[in-house]
C-alpha atoms as a PDB file:
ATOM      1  CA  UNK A   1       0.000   0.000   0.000  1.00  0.00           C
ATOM      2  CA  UNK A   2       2.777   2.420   0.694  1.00  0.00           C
ATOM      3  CA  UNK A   3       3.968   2.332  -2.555  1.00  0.00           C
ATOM      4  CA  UNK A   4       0.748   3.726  -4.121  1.00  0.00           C
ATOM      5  CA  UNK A   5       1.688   7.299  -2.863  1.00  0.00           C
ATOM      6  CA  UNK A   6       4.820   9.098  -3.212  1.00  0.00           C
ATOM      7  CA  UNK A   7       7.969   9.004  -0.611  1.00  0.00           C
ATOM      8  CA  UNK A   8       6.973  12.744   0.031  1.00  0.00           C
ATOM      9  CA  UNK A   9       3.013  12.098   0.733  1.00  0.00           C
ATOM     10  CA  UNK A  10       4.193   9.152   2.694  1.00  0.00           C
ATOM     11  CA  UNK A  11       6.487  10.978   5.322  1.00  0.00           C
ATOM     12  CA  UNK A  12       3.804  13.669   5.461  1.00  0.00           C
ATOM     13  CA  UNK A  13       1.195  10.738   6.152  1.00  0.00           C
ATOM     14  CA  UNK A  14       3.986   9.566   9.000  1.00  0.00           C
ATOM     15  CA  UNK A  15       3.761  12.445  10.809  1.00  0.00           C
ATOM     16  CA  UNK A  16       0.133  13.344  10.859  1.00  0.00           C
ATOM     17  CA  UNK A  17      -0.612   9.840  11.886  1.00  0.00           C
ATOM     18  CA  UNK A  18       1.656  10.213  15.162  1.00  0.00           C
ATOM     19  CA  UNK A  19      -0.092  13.599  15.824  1.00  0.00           C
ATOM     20  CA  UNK A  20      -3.282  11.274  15.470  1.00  0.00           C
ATOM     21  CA  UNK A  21      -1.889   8.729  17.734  1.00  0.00           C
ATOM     22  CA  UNK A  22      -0.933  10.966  20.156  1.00  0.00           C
ATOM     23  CA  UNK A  23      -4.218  12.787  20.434  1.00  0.00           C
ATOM     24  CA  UNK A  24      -6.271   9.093  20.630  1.00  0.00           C
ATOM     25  CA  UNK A  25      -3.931   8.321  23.435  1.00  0.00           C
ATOM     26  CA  UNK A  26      -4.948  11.635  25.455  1.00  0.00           C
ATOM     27  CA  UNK A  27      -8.580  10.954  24.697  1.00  0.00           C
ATOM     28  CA  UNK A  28      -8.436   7.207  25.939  1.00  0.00           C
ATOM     29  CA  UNK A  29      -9.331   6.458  22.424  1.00  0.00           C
ATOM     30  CA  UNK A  30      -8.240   3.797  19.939  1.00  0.00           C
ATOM     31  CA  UNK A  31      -6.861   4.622  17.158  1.00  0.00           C
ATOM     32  CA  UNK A  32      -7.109   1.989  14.663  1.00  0.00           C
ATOM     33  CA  UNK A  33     -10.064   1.269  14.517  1.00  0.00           C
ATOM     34  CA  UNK A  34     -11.219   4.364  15.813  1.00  0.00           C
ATOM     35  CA  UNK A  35     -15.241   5.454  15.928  1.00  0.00           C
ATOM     36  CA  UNK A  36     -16.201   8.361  13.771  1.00  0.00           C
ATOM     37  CA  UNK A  37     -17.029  10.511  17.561  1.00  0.00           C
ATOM     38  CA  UNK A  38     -13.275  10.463  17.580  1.00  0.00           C
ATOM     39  CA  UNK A  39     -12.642  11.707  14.348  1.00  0.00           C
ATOM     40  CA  UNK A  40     -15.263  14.466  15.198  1.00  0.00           C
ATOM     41  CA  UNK A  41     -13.250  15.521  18.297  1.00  0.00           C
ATOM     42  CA  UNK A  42      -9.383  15.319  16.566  1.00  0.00           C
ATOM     43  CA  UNK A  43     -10.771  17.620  13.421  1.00  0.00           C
ATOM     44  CA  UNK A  44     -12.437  19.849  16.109  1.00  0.00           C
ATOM     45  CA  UNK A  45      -9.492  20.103  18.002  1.00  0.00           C
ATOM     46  CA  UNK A  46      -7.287  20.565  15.009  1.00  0.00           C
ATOM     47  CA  UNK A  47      -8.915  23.670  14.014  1.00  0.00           C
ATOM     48  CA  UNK A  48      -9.893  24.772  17.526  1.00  0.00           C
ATOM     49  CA  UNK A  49      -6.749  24.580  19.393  1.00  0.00           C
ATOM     50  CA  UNK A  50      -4.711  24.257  16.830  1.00  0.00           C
ATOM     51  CA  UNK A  51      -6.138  26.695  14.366  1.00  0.00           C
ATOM     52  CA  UNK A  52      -5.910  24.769  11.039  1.00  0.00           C
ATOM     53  CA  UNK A  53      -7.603  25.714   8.011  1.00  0.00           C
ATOM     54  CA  UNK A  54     -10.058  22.887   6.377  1.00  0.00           C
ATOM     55  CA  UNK A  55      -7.081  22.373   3.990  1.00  0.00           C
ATOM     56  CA  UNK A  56      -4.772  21.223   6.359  1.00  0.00           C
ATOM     57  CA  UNK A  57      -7.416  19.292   8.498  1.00  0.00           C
ATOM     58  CA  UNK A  58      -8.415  17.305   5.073  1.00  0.00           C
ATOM     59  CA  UNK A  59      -4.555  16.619   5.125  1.00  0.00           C
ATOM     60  CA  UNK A  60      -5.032  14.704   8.148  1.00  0.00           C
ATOM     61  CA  UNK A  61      -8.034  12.868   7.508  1.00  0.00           C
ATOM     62  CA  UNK A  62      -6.511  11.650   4.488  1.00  0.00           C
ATOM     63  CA  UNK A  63      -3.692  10.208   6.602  1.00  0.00           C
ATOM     64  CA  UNK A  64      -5.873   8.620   9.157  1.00  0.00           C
ATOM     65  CA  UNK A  65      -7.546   6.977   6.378  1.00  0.00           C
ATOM     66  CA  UNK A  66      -4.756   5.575   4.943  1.00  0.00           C
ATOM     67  CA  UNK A  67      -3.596   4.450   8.527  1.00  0.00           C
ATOM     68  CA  UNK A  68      -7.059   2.507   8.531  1.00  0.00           C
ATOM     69  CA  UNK A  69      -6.857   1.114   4.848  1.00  0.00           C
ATOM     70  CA  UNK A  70      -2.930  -0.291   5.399  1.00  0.00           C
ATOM     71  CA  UNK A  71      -3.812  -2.206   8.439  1.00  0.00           C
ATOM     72  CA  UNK A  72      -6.788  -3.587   6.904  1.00  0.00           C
ATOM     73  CA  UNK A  73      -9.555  -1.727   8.821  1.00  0.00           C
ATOM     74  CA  UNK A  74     -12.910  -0.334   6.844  1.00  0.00           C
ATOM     75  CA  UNK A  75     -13.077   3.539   6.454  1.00  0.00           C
ATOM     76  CA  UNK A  76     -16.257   5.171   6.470  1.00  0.00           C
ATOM     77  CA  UNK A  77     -15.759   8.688   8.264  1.00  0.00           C
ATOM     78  CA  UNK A  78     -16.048  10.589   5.105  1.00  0.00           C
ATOM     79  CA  UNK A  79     -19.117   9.525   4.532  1.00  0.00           C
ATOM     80  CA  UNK A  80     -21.173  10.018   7.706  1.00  0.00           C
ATOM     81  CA  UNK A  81     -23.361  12.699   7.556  1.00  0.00           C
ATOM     82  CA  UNK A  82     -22.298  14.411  10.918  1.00  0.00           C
ATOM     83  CA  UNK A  83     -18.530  14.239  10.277  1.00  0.00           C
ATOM     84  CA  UNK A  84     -19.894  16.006   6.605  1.00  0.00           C
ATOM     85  CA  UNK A  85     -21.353  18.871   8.569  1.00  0.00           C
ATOM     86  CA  UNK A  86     -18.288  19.488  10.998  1.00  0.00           C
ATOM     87  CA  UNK A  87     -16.267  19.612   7.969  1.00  0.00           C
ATOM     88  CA  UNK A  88     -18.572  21.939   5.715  1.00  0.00           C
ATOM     89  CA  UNK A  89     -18.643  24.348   8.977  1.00  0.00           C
ATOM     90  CA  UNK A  90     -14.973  24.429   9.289  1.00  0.00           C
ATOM     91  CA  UNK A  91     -14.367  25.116   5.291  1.00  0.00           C
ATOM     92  CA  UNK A  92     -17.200  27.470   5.665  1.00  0.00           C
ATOM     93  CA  UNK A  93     -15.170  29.547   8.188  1.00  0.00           C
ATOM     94  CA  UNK A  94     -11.484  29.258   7.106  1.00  0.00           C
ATOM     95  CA  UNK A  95     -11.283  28.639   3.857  1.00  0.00           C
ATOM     96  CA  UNK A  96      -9.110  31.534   1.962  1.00  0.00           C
ATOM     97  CA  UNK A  97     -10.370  32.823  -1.143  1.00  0.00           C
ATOM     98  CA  UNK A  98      -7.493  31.689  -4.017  1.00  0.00           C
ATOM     99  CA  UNK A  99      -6.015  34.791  -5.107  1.00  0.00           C
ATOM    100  CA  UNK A 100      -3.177  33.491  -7.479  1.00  0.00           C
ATOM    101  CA  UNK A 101      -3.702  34.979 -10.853  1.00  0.00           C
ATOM    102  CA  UNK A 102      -3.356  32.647 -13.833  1.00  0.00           C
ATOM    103  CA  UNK A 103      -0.002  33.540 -15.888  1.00  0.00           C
ATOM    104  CA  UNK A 104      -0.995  33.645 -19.157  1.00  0.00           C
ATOM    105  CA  UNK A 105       0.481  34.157 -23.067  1.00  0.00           C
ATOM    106  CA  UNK A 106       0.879  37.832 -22.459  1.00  0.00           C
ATOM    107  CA  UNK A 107       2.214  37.542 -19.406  1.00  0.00           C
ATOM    108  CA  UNK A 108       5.058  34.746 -20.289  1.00  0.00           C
ATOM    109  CA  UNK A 109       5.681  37.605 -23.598  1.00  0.00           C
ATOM    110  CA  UNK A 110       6.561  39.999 -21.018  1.00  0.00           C
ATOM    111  CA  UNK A 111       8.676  37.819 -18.991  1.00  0.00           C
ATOM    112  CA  UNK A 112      10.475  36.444 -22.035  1.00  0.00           C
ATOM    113  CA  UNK A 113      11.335  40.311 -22.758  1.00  0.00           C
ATOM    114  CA  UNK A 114      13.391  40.372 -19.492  1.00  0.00           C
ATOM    115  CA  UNK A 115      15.435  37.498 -20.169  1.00  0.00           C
ATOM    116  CA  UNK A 116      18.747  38.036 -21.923  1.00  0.00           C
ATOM    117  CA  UNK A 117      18.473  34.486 -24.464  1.00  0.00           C
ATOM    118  CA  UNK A 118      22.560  34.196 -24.447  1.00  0.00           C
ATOM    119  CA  UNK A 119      22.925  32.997 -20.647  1.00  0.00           C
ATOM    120  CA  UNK A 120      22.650  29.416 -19.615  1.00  0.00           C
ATOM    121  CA  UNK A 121      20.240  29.947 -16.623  1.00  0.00           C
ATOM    122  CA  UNK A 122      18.056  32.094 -19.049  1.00  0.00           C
ATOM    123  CA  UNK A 123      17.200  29.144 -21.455  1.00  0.00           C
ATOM    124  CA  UNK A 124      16.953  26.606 -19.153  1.00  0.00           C
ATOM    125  CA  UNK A 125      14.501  28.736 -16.921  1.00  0.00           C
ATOM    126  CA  UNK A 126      12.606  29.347 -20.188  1.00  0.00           C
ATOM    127  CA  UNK A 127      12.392  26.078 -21.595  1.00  0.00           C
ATOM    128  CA  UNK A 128      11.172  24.636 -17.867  1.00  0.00           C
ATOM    129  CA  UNK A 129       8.496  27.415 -17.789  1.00  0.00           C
ATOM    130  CA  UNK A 130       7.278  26.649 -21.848  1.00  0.00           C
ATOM    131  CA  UNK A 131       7.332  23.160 -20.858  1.00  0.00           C
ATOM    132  CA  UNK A 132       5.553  23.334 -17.242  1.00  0.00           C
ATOM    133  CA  UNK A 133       2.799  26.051 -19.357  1.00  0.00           C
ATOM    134  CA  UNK A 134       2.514  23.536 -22.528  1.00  0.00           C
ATOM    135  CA  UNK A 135       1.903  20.525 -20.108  1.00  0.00           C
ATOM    136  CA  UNK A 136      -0.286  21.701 -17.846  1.00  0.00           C
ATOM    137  CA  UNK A 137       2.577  20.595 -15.478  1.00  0.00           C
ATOM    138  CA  UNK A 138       3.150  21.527 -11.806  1.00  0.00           C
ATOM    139  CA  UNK A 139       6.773  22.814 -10.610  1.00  0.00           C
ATOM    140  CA  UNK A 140       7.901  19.941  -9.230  1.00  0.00           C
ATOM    141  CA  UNK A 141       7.163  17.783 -12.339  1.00  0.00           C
ATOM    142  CA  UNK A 142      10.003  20.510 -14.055  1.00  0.00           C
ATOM    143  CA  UNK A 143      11.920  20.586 -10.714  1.00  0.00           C
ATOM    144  CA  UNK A 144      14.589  18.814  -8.598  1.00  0.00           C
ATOM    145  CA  UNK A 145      13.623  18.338  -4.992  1.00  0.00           C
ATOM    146  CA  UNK A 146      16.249  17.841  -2.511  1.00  0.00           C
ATOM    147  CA  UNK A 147      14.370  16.720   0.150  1.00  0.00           C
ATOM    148  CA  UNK A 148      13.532  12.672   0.694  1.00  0.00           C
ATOM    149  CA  UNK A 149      16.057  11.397  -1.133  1.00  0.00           C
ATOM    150  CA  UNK A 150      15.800  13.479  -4.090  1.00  0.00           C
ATOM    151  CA  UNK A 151      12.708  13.507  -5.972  1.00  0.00           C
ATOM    152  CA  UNK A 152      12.227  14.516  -9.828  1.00  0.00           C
ATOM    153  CA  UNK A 153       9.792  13.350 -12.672  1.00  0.00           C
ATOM    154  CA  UNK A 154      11.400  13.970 -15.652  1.00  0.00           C
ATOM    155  CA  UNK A 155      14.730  12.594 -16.610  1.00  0.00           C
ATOM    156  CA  UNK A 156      17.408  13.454 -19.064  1.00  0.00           C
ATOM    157  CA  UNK A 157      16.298  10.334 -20.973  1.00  0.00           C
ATOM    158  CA  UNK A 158      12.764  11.461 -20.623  1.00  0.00           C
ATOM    159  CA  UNK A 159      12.986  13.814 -23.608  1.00  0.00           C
ATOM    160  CA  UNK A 160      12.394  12.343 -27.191  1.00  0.00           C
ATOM    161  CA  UNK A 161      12.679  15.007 -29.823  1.00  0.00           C
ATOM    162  CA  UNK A 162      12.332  14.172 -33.235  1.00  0.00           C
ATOM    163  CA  UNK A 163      11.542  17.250 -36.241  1.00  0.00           C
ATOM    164  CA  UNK A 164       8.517  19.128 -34.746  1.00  0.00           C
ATOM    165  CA  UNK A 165       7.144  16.827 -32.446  1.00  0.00           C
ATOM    166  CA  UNK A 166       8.328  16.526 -28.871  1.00  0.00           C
ATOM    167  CA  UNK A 167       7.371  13.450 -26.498  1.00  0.00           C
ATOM    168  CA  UNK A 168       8.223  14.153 -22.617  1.00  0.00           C
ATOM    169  CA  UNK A 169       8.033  10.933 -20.118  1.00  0.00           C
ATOM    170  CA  UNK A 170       6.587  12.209 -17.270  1.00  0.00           C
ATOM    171  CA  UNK A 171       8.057   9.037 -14.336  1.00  0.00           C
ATOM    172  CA  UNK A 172       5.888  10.372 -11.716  1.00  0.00           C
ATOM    173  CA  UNK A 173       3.355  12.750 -10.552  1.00  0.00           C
ATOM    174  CA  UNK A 174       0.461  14.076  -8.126  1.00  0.00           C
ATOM    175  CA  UNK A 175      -2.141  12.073  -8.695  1.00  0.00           C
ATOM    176  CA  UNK A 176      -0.036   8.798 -10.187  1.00  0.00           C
ATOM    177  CA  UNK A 177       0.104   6.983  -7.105  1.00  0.00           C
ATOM    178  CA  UNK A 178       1.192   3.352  -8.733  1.00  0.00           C
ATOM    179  CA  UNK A 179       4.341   5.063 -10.598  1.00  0.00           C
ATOM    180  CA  UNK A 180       2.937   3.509 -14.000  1.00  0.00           C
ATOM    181  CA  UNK A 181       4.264   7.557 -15.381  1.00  0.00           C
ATOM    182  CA  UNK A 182       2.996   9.036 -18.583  1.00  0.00           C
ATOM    183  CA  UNK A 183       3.968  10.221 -21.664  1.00  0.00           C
ATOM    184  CA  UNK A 184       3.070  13.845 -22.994  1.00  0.00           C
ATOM    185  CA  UNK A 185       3.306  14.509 -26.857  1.00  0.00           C
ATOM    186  CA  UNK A 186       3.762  18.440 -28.274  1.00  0.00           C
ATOM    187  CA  UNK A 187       4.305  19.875 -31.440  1.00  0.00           C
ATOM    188  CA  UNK A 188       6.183  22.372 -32.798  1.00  0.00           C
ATOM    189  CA  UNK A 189       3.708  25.978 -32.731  1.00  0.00           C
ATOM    190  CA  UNK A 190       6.856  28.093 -34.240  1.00  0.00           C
ATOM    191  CA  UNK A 191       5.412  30.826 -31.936  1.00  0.00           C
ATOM    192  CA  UNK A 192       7.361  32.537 -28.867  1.00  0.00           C
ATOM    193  CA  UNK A 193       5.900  30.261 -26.562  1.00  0.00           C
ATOM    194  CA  UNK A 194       6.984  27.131 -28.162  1.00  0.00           C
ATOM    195  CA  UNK A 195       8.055  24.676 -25.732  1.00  0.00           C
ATOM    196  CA  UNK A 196       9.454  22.505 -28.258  1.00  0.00           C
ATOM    197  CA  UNK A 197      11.625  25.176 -29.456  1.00  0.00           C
ATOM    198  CA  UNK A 198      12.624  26.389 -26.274  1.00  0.00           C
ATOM    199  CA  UNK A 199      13.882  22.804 -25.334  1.00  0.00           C
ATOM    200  CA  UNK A 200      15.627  22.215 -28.801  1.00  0.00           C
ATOM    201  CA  UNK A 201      17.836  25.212 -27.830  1.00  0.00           C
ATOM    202  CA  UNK A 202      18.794  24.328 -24.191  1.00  0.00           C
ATOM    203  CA  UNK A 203      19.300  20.834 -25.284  1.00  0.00           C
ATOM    204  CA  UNK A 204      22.200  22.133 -27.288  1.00  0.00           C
ATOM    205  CA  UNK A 205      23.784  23.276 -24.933  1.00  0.00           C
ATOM    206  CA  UNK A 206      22.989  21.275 -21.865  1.00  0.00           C
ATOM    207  CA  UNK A 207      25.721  19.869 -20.204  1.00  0.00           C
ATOM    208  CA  UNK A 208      26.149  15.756 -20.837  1.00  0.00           C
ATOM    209  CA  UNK A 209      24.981  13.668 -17.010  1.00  0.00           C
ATOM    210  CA  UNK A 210      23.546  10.533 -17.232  1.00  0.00           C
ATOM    211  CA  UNK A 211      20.452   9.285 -18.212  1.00  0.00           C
ATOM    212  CA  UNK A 212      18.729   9.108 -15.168  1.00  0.00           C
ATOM    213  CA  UNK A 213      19.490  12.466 -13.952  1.00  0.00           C
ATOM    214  CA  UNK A 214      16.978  15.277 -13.902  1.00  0.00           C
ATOM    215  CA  UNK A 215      16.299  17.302 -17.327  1.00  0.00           C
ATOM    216  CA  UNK A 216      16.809  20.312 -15.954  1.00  0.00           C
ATOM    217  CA  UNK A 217      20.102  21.098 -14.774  1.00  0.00           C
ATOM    218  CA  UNK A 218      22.805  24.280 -14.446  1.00  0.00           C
ATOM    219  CA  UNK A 219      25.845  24.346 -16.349  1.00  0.00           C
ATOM    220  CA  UNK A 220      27.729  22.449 -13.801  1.00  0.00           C
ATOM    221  CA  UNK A 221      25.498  20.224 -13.766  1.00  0.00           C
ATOM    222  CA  UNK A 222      23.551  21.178 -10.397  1.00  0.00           C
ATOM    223  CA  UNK A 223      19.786  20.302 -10.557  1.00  0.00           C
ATOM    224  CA  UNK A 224      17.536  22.943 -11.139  1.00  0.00           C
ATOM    225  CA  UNK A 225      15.107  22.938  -7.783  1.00  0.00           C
ATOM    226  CA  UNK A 226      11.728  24.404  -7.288  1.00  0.00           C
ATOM    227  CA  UNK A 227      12.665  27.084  -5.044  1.00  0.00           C
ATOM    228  CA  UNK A 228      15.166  28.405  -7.587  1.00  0.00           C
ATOM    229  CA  UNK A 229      12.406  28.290 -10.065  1.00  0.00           C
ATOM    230  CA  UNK A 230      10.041  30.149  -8.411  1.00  0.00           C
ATOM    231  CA  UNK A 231      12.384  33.212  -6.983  1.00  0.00           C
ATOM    232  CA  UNK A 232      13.473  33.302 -11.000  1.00  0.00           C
ATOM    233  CA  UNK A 233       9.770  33.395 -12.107  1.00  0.00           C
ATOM    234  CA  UNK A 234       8.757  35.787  -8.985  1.00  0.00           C
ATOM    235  CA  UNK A 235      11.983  38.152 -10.475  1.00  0.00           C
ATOM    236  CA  UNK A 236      11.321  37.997 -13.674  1.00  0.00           C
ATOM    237  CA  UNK A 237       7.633  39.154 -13.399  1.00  0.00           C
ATOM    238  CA  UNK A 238       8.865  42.153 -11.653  1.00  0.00           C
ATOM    239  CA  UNK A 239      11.195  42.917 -13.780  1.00  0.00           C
ATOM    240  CA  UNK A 240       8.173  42.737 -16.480  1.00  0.00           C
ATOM    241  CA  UNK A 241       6.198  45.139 -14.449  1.00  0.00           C
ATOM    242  CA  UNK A 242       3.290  42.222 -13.903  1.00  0.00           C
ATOM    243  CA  UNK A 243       0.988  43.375 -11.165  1.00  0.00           C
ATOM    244  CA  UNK A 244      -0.393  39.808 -10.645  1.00  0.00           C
ATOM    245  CA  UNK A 245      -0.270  37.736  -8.295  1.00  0.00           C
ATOM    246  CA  UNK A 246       2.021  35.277  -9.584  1.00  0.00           C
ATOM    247  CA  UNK A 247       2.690  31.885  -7.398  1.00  0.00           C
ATOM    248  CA  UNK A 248       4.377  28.688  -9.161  1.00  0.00           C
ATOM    249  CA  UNK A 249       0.758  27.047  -9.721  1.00  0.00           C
ATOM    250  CA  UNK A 250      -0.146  30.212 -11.638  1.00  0.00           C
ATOM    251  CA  UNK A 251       1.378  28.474 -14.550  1.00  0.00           C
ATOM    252  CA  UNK A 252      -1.169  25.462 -14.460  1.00  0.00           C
ATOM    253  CA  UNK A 253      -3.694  28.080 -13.400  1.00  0.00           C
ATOM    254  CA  UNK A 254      -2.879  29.999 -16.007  1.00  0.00           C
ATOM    255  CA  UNK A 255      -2.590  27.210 -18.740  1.00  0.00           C
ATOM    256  CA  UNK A 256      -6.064  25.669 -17.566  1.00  0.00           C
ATOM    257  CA  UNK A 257      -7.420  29.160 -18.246  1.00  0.00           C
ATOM    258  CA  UNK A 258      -6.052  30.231 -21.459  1.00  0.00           C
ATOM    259  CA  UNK A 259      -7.436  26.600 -22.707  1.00  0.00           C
ATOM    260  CA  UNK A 260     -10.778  27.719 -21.605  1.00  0.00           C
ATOM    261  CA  UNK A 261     -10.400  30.965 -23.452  1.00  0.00           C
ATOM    262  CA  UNK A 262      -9.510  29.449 -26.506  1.00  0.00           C
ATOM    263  CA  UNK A 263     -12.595  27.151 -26.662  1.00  0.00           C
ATOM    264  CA  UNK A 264     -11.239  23.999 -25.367  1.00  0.00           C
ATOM    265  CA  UNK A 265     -13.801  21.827 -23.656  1.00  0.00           C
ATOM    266  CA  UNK A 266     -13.458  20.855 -20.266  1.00  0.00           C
ATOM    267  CA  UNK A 267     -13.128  17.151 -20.844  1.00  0.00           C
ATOM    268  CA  UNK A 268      -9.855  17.732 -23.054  1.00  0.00           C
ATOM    269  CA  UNK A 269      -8.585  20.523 -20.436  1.00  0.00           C
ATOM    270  CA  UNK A 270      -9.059  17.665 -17.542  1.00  0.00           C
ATOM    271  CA  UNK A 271      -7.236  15.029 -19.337  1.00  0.00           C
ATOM    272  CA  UNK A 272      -4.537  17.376 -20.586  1.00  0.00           C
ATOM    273  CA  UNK A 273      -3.935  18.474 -17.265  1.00  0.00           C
ATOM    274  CA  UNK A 274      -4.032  14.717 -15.671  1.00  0.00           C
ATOM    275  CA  UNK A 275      -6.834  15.815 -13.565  1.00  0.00           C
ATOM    276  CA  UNK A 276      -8.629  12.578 -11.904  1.00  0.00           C
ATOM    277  CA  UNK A 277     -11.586  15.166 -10.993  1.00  0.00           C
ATOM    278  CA  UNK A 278     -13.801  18.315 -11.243  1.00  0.00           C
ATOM    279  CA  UNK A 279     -11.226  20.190  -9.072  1.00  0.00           C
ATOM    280  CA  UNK A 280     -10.102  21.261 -12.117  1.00  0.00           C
ATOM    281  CA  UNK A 281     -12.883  23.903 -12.432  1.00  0.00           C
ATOM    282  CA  UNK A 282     -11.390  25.937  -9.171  1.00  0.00           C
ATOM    283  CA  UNK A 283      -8.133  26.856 -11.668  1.00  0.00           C
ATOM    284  CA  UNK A 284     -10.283  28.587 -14.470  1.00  0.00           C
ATOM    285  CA  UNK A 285     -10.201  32.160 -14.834  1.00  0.00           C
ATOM    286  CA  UNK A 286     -12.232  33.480 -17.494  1.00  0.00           C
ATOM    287  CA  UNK A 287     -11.397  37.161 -18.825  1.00  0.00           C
ATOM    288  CA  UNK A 288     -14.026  39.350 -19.730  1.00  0.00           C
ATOM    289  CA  UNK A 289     -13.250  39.244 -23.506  1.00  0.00           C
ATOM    290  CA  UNK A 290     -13.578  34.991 -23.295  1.00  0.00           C
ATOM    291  CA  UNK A 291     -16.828  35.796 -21.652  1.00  0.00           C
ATOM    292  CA  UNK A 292     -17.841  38.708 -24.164  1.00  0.00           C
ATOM    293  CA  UNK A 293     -17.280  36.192 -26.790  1.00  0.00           C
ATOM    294  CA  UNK A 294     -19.032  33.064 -25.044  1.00  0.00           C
ATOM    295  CA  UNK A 295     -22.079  35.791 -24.952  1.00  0.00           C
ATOM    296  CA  UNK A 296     -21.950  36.345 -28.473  1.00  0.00           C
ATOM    297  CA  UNK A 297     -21.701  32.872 -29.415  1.00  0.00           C
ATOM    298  CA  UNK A 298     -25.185  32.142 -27.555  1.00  0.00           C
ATOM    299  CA  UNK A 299     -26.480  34.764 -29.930  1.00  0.00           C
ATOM    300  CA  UNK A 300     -24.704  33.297 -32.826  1.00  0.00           C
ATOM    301  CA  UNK A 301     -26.148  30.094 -32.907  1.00  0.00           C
END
């Protein structure tokens, strides 16, 4: 069971299950199985006395029902209909509005404008960011992460480029919790945003490493991480004079939006983006020309 999730969601999992097993033990309580009045008390005492938001309290619910599943025992809390209501009230009350701003076409324009295309951390940073926009892909599916071990999804080998069409091997991600990884195919647009482009040129000048290294590396070699990633992306919108509010999901954000601008339907924008569900609709951000123009096409039909 353990290897269905990734090393990172499974030390996360580690440690809210010992802040679970520590709170049953205070309560006189079992833990495994435990009765869904316990569950009511640790989420109420999560966000009561320890002032978490729903999002961090549905963190630990998920681990407690893993903890269940992996030693065999039936989970039903999520599907009681007072446990429902304790968690509704507790969205109801702390759940932030999302106020990242989707980076889209014009904004990636601007950025390109600040980069000076002769420097080795320019063209890698631009190839990762046409890639992780083209793909729908988070940062750490472009990224190196230091911590457990060393996580990445996309290898040096993972990069087939042949003419005008580009196949990237993702080897892991979010939402593939058996490691089967996938493969993502793009074509050559011969616009600025071209990620196939983009990668033919820092290909060329990538430094050799093996094959199972990460893509995405510095001239000597160094991975390229997430956090670098983002402080480059946060400078380079400033530089650009981009008001948004630009995180490193803005680029999925952003890429989920601009397909939804251009007339994509949802179906194709959920399986381009590898989304299992409807949470996909909470990234869309529709401008008022898309809208002006879904308007007229009512009109037009």
């Amino acid at each position: 069971m353990l290897r269905g999730i990734a090393k990172s969601t499974a030390s996360d999992y580690a440690r809210k299950q010992a802040t679970f097993a520590g709170f049953c033990i205070n309560v006189g309580q079992n833990s495994v199985p435990c009765n869904i009045d316990t569950m009511i008390k640790f989420v109420t005492w999560l966000h009561s006395v320890k002032m978490l938001a729903a999002s961090s309290i549905k963190g630990f619910v998920a681990a407690v029902r893993h903890l269940h599943l992996i030693n065999g025992e039936v989970w039903s809390a999520n599907q009681d209909p007072r446990f429902q209501l304790i968690m509704a009230g507790i969205s109801k009350r702390t759940s932030p509005k999302d106020n990242r701003d989707p980076l889209l076409p014009a904004d990636m324009e601007g950025i390109k404008s600040t980069l000076a295309m002769a420097e080795y951390d320019n063209i890698l940073f631009w190839s990762a960011l046409t890639l992780a926009f083209g793909g729908f892909l988070r940062v750490g599916e472009v990224s190196y992460n230091p911590l457990h071990g060393g996580c990445f999804s996309i290898a040096s080998s993972g990069v087939d480029l042949r003419g005008t069409e580009m196949t990237i091997e993702l080897r892991n991600s979010k939402n593939d919790r058996e490691h089967e990884g996938c493969k993502i195919v793009f074509k050559a647009g011969g616009n600025i945003l071209c990620p196939v482009s983009a990668m033919e040129k820092f290909l060329n000048i990538r430094p050799p490493t093996t094959r199972d290294s990460p893509l995405f590396v510095h001239i000597r070699g160094m991975p390229m991480t997430g956090a670098w990633f983002r402080n480059k992306l946060s400078e380079c919108c400033k530089e650009a004079g981009i008001k948004k509010i630009i995180k490193g999901h803005s680029i999925r954000i952003g890429a989920a939006s601009e397909a939804v601008n251009q007339g994509i339907p949802f179906h194709i924008i959920q399986s381009m983006g590898r989304w299992k569900s409807d949470c996909a609709k909470r990234y869309i951000r529709l401008t008022g020309s898309s809208m002006a123009n879904f308007r007229m096409a009512l009109t037009n039909i």
